[in-house]
C-alpha atoms as a PDB file:
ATOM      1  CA  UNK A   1     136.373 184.109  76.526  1.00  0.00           C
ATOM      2  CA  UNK A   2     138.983 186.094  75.224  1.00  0.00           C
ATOM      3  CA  UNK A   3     141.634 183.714  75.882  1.00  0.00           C
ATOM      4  CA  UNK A   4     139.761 180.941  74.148  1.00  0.00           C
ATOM      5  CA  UNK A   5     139.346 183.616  70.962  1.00  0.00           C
ATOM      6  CA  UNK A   6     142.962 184.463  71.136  1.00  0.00           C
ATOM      7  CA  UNK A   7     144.102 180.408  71.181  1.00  0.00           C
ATOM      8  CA  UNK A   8     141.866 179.472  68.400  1.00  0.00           C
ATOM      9  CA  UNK A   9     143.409 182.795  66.168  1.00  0.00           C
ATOM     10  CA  UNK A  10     146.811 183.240  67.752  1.00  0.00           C
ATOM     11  CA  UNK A  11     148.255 182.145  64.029  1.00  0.00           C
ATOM     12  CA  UNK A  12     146.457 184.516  62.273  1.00  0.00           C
ATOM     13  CA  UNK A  13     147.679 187.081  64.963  1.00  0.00           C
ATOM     14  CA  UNK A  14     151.638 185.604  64.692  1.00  0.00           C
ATOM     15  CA  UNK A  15     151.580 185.910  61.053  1.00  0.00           C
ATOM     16  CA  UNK A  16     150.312 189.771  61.287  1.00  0.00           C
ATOM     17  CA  UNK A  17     153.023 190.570  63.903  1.00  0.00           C
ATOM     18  CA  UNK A  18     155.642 188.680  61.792  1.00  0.00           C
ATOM     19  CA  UNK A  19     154.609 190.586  59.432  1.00  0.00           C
ATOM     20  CA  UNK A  20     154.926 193.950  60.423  1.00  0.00           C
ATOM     21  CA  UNK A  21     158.990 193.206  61.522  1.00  0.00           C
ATOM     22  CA  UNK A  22     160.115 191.188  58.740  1.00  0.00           C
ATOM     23  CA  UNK A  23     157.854 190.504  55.254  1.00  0.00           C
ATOM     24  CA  UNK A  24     160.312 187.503  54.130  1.00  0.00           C
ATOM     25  CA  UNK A  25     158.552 184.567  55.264  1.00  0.00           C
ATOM     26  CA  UNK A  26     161.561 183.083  54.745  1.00  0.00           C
ATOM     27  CA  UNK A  27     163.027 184.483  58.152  1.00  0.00           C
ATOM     28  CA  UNK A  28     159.633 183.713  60.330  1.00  0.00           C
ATOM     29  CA  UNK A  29     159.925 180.637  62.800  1.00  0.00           C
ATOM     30  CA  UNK A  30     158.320 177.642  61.649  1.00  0.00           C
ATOM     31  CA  UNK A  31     156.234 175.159  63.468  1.00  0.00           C
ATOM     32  CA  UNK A  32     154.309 178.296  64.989  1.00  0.00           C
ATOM     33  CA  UNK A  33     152.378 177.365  68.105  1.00  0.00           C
ATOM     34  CA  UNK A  34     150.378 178.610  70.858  1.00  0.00           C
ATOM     35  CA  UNK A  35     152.647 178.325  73.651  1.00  0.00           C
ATOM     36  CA  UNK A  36     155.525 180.049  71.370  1.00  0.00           C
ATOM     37  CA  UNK A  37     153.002 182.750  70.785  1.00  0.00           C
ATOM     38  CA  UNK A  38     152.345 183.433  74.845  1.00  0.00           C
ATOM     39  CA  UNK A  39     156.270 183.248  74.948  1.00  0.00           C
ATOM     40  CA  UNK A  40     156.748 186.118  72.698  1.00  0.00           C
ATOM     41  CA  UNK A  41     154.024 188.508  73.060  1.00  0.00           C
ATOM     42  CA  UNK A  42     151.590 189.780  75.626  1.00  0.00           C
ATOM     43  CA  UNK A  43     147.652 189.722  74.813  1.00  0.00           C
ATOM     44  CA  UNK A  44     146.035 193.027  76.088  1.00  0.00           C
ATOM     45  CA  UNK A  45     142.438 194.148  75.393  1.00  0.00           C
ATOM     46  CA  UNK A  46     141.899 197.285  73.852  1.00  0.00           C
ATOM     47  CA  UNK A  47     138.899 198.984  71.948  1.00  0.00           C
ATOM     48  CA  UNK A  48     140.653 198.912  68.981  1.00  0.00           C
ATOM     49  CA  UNK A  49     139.232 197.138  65.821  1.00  0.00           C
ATOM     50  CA  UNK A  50     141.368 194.271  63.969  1.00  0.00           C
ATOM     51  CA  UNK A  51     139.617 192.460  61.014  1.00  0.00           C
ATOM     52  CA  UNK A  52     141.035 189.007  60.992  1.00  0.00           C
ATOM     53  CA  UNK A  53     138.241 187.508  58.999  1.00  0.00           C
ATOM     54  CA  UNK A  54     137.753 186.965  55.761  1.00  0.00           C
ATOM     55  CA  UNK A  55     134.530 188.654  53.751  1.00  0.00           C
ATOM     56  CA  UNK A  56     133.314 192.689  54.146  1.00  0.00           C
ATOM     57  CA  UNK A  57     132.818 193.543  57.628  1.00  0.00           C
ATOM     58  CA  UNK A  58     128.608 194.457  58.331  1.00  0.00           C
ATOM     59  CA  UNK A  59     126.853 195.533  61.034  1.00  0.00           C
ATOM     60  CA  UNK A  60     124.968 193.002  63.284  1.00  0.00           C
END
């Protein structure tokens, strides 16, 4: 399950660690992809909260 999450957002994810070393898009690789992803980072799970949606977070 969490696999399949990561591989449907691992963009979103890319962009936000991109992010945090370099702001110039310029400088970020293009043609982003999964398997570039898995090369360069390591997916743990962790209690921690990270809102990569859109709209106010709510309770369910």
């Amino acid at each position: 399950e969490v696999e399949r999450w990561v591989r449907k957002h691992f963009d979103e994810l890319f962009v936000n660690e991109l992010n945090d070393w370099c702001t110039d898009e310029e400088r970020w690789p293009p043609g982003r992809t999964y398997k570039m992803f898995a090369d360069w980072f390591t997916v743990e799970v962790h209690s921690m909260v990270l809102d990569v949606e859109e709209g106010p977070i709510t309770k369910e």
